[in-house]
PDB file of N, CA and C in Angstrom:
ATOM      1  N   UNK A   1       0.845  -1.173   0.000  1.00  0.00           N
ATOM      2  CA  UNK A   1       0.000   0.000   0.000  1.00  0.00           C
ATOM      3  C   UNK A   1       0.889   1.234   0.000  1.00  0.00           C
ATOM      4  N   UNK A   2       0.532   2.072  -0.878  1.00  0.00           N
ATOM      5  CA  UNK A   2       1.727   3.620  -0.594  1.00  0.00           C
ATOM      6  C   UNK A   2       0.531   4.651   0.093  1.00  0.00           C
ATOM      7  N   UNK A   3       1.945   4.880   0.396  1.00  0.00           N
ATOM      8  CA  UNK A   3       1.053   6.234   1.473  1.00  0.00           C
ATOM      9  C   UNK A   3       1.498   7.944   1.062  1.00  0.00           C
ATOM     10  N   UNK A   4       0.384   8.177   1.096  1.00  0.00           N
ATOM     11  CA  UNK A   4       0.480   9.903   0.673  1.00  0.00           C
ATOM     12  C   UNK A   4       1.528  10.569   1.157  1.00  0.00           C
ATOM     13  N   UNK A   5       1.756  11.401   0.999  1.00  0.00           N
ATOM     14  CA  UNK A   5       3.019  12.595   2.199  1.00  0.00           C
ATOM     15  C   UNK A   5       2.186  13.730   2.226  1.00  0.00           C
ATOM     16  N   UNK A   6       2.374  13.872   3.434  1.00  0.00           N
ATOM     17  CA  UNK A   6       2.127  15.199   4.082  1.00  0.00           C
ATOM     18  C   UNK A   6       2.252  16.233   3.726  1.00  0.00           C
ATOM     19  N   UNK A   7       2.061  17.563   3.345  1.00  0.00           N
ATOM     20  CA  UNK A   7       3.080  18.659   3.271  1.00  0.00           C
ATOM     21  C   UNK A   7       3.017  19.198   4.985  1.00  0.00           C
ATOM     22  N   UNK A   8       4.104  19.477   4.420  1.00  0.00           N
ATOM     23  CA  UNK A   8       5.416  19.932   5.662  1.00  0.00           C
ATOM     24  C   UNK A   8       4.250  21.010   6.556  1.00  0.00           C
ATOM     25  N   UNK A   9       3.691  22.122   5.846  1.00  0.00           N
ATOM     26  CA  UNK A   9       2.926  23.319   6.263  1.00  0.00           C
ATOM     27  C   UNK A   9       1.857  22.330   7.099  1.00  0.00           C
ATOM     28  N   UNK A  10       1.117  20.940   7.102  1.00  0.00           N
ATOM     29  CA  UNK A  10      -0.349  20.978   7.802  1.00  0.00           C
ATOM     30  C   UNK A  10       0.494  20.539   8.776  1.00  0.00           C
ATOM     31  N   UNK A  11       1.725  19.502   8.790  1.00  0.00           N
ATOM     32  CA  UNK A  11       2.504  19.075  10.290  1.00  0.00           C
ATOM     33  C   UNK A  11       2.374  20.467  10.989  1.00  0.00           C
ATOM     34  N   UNK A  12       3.135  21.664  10.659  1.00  0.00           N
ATOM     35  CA  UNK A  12       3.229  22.415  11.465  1.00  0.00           C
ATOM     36  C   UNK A  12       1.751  23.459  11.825  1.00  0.00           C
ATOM     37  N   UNK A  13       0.461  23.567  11.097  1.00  0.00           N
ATOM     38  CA  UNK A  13      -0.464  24.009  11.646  1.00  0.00           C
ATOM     39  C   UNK A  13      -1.486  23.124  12.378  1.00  0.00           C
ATOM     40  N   UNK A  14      -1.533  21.686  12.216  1.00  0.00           N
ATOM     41  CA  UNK A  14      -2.444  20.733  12.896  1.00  0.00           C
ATOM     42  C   UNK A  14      -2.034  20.704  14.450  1.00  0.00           C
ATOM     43  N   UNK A  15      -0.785  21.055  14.669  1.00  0.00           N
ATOM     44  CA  UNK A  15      -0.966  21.582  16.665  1.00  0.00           C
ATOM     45  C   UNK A  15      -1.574  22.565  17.133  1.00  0.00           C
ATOM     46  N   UNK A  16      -1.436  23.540  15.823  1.00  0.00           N
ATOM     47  CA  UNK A  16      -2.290  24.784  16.249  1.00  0.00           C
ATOM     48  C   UNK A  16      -3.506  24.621  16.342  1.00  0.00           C
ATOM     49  N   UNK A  17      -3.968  24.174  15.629  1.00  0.00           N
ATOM     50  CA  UNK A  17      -5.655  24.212  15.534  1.00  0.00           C
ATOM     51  C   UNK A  17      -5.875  23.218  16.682  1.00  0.00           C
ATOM     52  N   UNK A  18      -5.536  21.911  17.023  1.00  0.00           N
ATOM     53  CA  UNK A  18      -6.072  21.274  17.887  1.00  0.00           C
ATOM     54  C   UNK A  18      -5.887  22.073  19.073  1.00  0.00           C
ATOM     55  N   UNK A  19      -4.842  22.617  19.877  1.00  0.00           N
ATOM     56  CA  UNK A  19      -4.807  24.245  20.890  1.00  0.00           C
ATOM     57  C   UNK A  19      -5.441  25.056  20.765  1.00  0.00           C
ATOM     58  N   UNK A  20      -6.131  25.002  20.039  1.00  0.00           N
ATOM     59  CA  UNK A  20      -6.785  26.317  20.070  1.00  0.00           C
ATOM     60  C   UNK A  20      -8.788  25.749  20.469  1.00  0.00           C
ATOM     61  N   UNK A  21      -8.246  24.402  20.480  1.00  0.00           N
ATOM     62  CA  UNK A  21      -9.930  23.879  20.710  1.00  0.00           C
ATOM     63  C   UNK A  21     -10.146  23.683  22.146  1.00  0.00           C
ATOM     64  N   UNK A  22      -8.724  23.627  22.563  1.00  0.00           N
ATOM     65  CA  UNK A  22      -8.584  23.440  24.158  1.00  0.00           C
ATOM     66  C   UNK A  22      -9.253  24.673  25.075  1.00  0.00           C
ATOM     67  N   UNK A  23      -9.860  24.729  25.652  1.00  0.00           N
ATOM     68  CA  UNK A  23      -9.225  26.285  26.594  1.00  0.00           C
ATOM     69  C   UNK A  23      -8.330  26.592  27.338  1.00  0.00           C
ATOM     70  N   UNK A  24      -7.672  27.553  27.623  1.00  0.00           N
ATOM     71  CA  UNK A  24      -6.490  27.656  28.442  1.00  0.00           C
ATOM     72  C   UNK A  24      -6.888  28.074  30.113  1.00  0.00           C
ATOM     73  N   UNK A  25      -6.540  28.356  31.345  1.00  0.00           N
ATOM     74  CA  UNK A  25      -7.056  28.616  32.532  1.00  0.00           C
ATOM     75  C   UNK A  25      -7.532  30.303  32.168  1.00  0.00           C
ATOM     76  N   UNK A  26      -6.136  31.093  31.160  1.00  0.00           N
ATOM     77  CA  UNK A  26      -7.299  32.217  31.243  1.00  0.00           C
ATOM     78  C   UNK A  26      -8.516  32.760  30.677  1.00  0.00           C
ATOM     79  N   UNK A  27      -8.927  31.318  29.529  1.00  0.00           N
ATOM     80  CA  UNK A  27     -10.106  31.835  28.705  1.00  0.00           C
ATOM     81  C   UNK A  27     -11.169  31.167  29.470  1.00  0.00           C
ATOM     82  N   UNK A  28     -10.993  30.432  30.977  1.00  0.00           N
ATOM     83  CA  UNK A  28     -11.742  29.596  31.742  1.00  0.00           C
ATOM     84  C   UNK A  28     -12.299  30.696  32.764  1.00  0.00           C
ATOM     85  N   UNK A  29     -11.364  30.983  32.465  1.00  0.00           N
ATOM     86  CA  UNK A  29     -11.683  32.090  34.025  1.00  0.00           C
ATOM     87  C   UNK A  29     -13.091  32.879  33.996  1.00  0.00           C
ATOM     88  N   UNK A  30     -14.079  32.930  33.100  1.00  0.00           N
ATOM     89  CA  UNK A  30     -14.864  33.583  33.065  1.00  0.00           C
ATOM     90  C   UNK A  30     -15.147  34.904  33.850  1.00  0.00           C
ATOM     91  N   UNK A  31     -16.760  35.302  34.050  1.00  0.00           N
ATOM     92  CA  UNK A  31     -16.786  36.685  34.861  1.00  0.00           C
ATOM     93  C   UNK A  31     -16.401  36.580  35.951  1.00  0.00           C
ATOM     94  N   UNK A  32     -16.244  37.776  36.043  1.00  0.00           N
ATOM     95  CA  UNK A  32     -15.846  38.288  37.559  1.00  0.00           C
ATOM     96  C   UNK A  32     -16.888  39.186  38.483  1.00  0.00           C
ATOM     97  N   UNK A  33     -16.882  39.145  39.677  1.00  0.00           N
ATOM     98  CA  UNK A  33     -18.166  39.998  40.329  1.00  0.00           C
ATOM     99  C   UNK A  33     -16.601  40.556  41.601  1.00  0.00           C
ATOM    100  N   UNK A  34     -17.601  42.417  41.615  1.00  0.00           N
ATOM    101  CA  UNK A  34     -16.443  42.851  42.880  1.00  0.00           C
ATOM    102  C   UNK A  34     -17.423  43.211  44.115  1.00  0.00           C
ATOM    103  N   UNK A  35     -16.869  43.672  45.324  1.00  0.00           N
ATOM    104  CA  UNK A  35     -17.171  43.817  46.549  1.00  0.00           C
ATOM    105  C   UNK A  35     -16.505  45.085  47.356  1.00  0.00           C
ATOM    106  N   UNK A  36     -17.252  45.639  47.950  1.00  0.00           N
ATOM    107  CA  UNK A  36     -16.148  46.917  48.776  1.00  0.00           C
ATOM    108  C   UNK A  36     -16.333  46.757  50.086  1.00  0.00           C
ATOM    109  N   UNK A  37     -15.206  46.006  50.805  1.00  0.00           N
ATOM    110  CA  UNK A  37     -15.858  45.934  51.919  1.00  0.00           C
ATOM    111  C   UNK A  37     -14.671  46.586  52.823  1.00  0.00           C
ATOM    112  N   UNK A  38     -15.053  46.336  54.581  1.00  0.00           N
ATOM    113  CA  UNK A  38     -13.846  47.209  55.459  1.00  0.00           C
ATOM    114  C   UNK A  38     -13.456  45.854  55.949  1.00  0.00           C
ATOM    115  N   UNK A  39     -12.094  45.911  56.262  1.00  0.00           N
ATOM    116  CA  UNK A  39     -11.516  44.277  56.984  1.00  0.00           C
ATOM    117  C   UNK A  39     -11.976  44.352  58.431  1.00  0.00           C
ATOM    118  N   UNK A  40     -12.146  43.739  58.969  1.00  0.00           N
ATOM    119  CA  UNK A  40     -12.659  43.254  60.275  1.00  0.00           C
ATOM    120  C   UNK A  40     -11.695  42.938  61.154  1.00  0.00           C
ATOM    121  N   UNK A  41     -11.218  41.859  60.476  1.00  0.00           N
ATOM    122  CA  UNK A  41     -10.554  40.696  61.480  1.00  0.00           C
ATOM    123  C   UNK A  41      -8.988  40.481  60.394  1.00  0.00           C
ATOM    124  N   UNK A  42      -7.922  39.827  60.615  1.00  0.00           N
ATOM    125  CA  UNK A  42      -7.216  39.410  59.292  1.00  0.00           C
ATOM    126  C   UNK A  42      -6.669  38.089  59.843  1.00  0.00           C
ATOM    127  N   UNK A  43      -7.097  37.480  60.272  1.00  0.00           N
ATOM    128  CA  UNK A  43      -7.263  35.904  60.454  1.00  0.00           C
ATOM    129  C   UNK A  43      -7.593  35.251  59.227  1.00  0.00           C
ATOM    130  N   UNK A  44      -7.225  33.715  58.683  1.00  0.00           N
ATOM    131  CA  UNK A  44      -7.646  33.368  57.672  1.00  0.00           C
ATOM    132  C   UNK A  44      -8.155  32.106  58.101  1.00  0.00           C
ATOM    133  N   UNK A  45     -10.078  32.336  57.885  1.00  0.00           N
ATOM    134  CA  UNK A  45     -10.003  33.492  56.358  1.00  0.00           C
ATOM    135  C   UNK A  45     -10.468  34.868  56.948  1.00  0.00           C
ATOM    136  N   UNK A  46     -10.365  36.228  56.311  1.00  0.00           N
ATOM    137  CA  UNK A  46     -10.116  37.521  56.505  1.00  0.00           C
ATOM    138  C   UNK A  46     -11.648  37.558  56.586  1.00  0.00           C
ATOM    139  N   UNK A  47     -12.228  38.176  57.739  1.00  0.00           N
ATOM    140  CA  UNK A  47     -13.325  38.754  58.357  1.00  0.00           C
ATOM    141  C   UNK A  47     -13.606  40.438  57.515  1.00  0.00           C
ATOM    142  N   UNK A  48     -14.531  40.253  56.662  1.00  0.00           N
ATOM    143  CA  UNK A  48     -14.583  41.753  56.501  1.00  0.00           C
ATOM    144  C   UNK A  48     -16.287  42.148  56.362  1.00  0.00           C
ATOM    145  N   UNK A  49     -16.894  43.469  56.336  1.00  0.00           N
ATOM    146  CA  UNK A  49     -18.009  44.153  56.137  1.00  0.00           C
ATOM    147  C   UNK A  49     -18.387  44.400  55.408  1.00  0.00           C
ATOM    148  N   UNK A  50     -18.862  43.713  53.935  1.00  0.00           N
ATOM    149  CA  UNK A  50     -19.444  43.940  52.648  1.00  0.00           C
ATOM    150  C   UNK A  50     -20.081  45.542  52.795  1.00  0.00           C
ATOM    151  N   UNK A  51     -19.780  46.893  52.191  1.00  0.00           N
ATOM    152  CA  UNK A  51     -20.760  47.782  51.866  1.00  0.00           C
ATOM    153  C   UNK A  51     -20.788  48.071  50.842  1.00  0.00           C
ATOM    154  N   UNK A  52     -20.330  47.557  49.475  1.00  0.00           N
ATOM    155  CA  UNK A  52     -20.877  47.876  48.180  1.00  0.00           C
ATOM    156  C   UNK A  52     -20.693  46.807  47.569  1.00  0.00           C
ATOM    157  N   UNK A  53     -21.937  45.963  46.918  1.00  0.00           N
ATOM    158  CA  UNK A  53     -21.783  45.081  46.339  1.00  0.00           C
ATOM    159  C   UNK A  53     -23.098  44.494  45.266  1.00  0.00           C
ATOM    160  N   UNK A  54     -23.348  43.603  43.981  1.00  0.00           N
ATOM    161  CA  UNK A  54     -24.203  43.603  43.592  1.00  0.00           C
ATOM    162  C   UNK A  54     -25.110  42.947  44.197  1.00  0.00           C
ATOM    163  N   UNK A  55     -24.308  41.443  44.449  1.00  0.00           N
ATOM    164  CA  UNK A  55     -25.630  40.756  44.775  1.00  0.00           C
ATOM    165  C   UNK A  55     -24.928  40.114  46.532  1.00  0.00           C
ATOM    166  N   UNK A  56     -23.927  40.939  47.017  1.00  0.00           N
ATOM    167  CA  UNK A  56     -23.340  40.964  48.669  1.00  0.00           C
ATOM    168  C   UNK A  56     -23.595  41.998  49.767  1.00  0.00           C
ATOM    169  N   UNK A  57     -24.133  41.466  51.184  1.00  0.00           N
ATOM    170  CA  UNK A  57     -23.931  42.382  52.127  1.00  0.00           C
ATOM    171  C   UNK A  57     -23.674  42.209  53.386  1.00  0.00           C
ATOM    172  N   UNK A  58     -23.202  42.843  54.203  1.00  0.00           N
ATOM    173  CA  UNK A  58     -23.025  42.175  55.309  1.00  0.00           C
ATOM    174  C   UNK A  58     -21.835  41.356  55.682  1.00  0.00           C
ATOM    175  N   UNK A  59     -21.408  40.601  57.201  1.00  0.00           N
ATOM    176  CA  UNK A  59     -20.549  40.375  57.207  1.00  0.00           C
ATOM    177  C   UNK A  59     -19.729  38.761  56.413  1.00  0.00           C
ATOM    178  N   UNK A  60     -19.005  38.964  55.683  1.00  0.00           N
ATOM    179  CA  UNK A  60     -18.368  37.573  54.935  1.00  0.00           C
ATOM    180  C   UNK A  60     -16.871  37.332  55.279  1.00  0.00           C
ATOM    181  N   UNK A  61     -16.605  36.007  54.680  1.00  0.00           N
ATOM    182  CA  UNK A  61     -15.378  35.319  55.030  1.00  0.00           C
ATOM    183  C   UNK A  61     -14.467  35.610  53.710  1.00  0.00           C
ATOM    184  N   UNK A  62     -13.275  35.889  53.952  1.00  0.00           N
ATOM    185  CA  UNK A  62     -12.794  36.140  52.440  1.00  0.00           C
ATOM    186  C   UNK A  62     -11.581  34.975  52.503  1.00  0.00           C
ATOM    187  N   UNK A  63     -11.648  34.141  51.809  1.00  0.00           N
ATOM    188  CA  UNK A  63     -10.779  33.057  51.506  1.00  0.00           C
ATOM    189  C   UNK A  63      -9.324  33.762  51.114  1.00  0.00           C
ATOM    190  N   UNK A  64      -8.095  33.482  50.853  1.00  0.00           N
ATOM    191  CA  UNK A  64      -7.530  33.742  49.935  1.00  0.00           C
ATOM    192  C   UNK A  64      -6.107  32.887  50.221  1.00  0.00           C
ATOM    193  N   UNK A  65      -5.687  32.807  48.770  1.00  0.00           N
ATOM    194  CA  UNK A  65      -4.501  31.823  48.625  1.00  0.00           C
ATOM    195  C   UNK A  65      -3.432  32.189  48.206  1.00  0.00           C
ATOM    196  N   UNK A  66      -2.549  31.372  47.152  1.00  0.00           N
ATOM    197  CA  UNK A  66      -1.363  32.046  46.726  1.00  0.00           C
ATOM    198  C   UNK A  66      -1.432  32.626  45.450  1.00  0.00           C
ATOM    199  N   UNK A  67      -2.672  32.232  45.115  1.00  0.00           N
ATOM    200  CA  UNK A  67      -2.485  33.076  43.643  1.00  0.00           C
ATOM    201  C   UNK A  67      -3.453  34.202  44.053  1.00  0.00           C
ATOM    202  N   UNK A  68      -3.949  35.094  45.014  1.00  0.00           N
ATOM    203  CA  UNK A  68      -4.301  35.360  45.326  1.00  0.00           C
ATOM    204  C   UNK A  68      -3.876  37.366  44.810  1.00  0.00           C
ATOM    205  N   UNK A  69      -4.389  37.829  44.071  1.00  0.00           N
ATOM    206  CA  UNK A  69      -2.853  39.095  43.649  1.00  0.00           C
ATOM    207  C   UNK A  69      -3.628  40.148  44.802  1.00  0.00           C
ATOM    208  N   UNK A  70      -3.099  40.943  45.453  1.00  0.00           N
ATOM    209  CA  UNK A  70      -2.830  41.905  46.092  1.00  0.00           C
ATOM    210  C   UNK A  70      -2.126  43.557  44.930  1.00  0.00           C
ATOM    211  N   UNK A  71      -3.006  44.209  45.085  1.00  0.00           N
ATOM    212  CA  UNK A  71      -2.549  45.655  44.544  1.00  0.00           C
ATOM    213  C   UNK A  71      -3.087  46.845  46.015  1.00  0.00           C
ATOM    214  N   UNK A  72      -2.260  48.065  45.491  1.00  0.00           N
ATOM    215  CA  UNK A  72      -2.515  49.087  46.574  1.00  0.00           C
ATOM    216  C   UNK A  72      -3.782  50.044  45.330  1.00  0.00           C
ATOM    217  N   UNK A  73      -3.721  51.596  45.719  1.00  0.00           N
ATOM    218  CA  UNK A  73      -4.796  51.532  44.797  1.00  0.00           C
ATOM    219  C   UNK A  73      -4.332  52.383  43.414  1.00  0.00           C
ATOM    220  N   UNK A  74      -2.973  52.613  43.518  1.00  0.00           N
ATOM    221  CA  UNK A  74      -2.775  52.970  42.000  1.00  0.00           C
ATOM    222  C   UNK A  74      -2.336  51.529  41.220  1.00  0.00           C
ATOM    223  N   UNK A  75      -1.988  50.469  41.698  1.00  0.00           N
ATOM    224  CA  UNK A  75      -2.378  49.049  40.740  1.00  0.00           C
ATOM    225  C   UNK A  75      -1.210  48.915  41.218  1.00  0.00           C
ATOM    226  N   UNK A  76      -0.133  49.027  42.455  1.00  0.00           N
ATOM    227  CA  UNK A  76       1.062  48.682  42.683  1.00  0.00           C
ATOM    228  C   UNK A  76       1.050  47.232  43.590  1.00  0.00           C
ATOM    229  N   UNK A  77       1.798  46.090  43.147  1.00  0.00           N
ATOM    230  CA  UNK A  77       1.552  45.126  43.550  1.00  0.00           C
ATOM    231  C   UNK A  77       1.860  45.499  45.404  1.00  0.00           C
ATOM    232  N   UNK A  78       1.509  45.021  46.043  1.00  0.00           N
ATOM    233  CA  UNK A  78       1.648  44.818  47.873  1.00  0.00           C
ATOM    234  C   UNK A  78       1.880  43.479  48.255  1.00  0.00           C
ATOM    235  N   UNK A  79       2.096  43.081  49.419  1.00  0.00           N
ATOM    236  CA  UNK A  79       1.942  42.297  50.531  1.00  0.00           C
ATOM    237  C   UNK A  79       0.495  41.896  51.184  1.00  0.00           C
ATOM    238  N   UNK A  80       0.026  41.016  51.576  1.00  0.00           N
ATOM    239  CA  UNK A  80      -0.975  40.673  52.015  1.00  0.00           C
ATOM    240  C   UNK A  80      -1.004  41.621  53.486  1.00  0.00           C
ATOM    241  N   UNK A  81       0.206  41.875  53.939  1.00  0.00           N
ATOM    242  CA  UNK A  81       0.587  42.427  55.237  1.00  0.00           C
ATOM    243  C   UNK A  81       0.539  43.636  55.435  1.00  0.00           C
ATOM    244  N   UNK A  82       0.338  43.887  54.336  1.00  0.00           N
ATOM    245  CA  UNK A  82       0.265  45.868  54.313  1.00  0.00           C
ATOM    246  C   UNK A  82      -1.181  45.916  54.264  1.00  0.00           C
ATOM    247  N   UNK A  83      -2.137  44.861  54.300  1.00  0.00           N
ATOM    248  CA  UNK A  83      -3.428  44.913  54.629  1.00  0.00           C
ATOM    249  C   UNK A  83      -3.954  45.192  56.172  1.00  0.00           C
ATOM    250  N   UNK A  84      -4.592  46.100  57.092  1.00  0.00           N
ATOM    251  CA  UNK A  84      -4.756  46.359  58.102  1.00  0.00           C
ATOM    252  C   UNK A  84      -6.153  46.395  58.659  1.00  0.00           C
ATOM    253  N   UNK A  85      -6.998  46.080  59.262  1.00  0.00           N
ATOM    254  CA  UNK A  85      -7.870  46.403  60.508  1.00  0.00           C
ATOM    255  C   UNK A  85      -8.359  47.424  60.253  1.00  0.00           C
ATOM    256  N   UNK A  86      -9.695  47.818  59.402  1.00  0.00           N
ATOM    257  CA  UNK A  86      -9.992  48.595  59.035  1.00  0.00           C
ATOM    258  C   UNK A  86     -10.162  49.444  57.965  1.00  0.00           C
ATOM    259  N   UNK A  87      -9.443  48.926  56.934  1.00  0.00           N
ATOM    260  CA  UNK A  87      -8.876  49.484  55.733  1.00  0.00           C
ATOM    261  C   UNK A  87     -10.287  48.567  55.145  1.00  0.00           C
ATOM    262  N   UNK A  88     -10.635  49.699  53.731  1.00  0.00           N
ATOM    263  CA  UNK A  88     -11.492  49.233  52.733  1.00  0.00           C
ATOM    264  C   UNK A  88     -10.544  49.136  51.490  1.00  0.00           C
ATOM    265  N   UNK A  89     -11.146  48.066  51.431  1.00  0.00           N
ATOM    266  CA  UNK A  89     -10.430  47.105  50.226  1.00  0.00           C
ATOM    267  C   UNK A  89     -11.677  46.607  48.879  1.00  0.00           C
ATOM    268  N   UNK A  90     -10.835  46.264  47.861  1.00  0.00           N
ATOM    269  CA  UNK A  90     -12.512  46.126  46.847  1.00  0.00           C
ATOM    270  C   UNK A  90     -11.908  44.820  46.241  1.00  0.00           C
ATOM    271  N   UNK A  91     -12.663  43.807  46.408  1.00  0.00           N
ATOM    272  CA  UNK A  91     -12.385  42.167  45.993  1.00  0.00           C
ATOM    273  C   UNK A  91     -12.510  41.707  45.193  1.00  0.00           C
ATOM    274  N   UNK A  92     -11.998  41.139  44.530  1.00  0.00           N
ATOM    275  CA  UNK A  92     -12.588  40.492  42.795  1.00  0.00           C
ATOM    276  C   UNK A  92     -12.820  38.923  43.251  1.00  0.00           C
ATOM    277  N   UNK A  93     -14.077  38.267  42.869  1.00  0.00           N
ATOM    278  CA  UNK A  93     -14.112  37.197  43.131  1.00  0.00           C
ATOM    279  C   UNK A  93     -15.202  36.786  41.937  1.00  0.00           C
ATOM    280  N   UNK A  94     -14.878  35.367  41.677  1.00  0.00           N
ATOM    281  CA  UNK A  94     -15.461  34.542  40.679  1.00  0.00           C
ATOM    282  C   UNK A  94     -17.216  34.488  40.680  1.00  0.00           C
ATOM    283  N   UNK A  95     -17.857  34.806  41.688  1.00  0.00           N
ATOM    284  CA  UNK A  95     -19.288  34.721  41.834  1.00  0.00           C
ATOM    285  C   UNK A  95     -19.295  34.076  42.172  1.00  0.00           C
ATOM    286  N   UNK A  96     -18.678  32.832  42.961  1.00  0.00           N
ATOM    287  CA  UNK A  96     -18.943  31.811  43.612  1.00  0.00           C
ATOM    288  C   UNK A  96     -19.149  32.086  45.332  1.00  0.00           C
ATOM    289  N   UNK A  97     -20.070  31.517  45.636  1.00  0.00           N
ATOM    290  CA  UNK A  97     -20.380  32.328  47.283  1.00  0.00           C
ATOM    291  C   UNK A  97     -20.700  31.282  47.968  1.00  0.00           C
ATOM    292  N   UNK A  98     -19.808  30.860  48.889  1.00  0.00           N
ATOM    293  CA  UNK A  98     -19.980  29.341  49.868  1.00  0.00           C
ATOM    294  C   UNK A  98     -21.118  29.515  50.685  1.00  0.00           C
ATOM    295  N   UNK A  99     -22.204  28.771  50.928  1.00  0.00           N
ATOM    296  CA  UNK A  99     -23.089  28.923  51.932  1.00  0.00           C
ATOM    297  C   UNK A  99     -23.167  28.557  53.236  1.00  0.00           C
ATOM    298  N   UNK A 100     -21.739  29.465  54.219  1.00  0.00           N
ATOM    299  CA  UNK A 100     -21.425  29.157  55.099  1.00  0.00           C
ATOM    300  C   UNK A 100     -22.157  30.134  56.493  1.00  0.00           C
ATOM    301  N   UNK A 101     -21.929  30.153  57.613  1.00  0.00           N
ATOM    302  CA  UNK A 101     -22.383  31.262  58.397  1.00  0.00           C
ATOM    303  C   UNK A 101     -20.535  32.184  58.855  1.00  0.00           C
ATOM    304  N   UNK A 102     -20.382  33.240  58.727  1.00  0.00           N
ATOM    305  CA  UNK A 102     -20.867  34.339  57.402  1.00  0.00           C
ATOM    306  C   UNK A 102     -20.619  33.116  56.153  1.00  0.00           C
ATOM    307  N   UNK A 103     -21.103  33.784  54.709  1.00  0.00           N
ATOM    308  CA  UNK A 103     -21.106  33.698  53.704  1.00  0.00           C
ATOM    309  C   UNK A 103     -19.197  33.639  53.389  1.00  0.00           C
ATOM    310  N   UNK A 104     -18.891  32.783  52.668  1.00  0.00           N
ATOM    311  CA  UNK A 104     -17.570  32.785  52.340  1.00  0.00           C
ATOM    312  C   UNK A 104     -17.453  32.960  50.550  1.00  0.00           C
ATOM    313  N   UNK A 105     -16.049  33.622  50.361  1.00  0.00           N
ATOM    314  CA  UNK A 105     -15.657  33.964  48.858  1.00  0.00           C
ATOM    315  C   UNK A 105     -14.096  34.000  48.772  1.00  0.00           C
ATOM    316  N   UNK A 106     -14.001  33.214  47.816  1.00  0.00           N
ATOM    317  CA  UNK A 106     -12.215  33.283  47.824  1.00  0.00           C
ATOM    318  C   UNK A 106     -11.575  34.221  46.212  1.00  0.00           C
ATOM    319  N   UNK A 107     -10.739  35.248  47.110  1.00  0.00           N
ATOM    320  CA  UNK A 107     -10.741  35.815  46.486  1.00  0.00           C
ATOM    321  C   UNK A 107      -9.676  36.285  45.403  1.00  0.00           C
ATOM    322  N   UNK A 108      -9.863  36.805  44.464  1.00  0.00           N
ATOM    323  CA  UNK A 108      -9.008  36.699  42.735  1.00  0.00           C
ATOM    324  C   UNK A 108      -7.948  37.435  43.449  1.00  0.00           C
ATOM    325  N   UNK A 109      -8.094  38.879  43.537  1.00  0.00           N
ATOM    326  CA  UNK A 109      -7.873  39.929  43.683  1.00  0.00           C
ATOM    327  C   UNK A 109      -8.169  40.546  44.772  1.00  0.00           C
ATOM    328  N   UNK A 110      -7.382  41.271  45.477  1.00  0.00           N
ATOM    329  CA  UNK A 110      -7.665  42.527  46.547  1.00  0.00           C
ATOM    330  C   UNK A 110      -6.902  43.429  46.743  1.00  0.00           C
ATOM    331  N   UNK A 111      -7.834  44.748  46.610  1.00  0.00           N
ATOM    332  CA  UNK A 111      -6.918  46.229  46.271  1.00  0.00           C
ATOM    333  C   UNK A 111      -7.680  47.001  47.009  1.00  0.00           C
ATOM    334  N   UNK A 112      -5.967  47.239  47.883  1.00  0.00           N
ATOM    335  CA  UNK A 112      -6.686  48.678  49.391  1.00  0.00           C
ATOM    336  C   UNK A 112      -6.562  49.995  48.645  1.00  0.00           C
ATOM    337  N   UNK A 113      -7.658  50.644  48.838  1.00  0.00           N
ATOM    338  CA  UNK A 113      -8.610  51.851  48.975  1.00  0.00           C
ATOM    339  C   UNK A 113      -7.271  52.453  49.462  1.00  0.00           C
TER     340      UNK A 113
END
């Protein structure tokens, strides 16, 4: 039996196209929902006072991890530690809202006011 040959050009675009059917984590990431709240407590997870939010109010648990990004409020990266007792901060979180007593959210992003 003989077998066809390839051209050289579909070897090198047939990885592309099958990647591109994949999604990657950042085309996964879908929306985002934010929160303005004052920190409470900074125990983890971080105790804070929801006062501006769409569908948040009141007091919640704020999860957060290592991918967790921290900015101040001109967009300069920080420390989790330069976060303080009182300070309003505005949260980016996935819309996902644990149905815990408070309410828990782990969060993308957090940038002090």
């Amino acid at each position: 039996m003989k077998m066809k040959k390839i051209p050289l050009f579909l070897l090198c675009v047939l990885p592309l196209l099958f990647t591109a059917c994949f999604p990657t984590p950042e085309k996964e990431s879908g929306p985002t929902f934010r929160m303005i709240a004052i920190v409470e407590n900074l125990s983890e997870p971080f105790s804070v006072n929801v006062i501006e939010a769409e569908y948040a109010e009141g007091n919640y648990w704020l999860v957060t991890g290592g991918d967790t990004i921290y900015l101040d409020a001109e967009g300069n990266p920080i420390q989790k530690s330069d976060i303080a007792v009182g300070d309003t901060i505005e949260i980016t979180y996935n819309g996902q809202i644990m149905l815990s007593y408070p309410p828990q959210v782990a969060a993308l992003k957090i940038v002090k006011k």
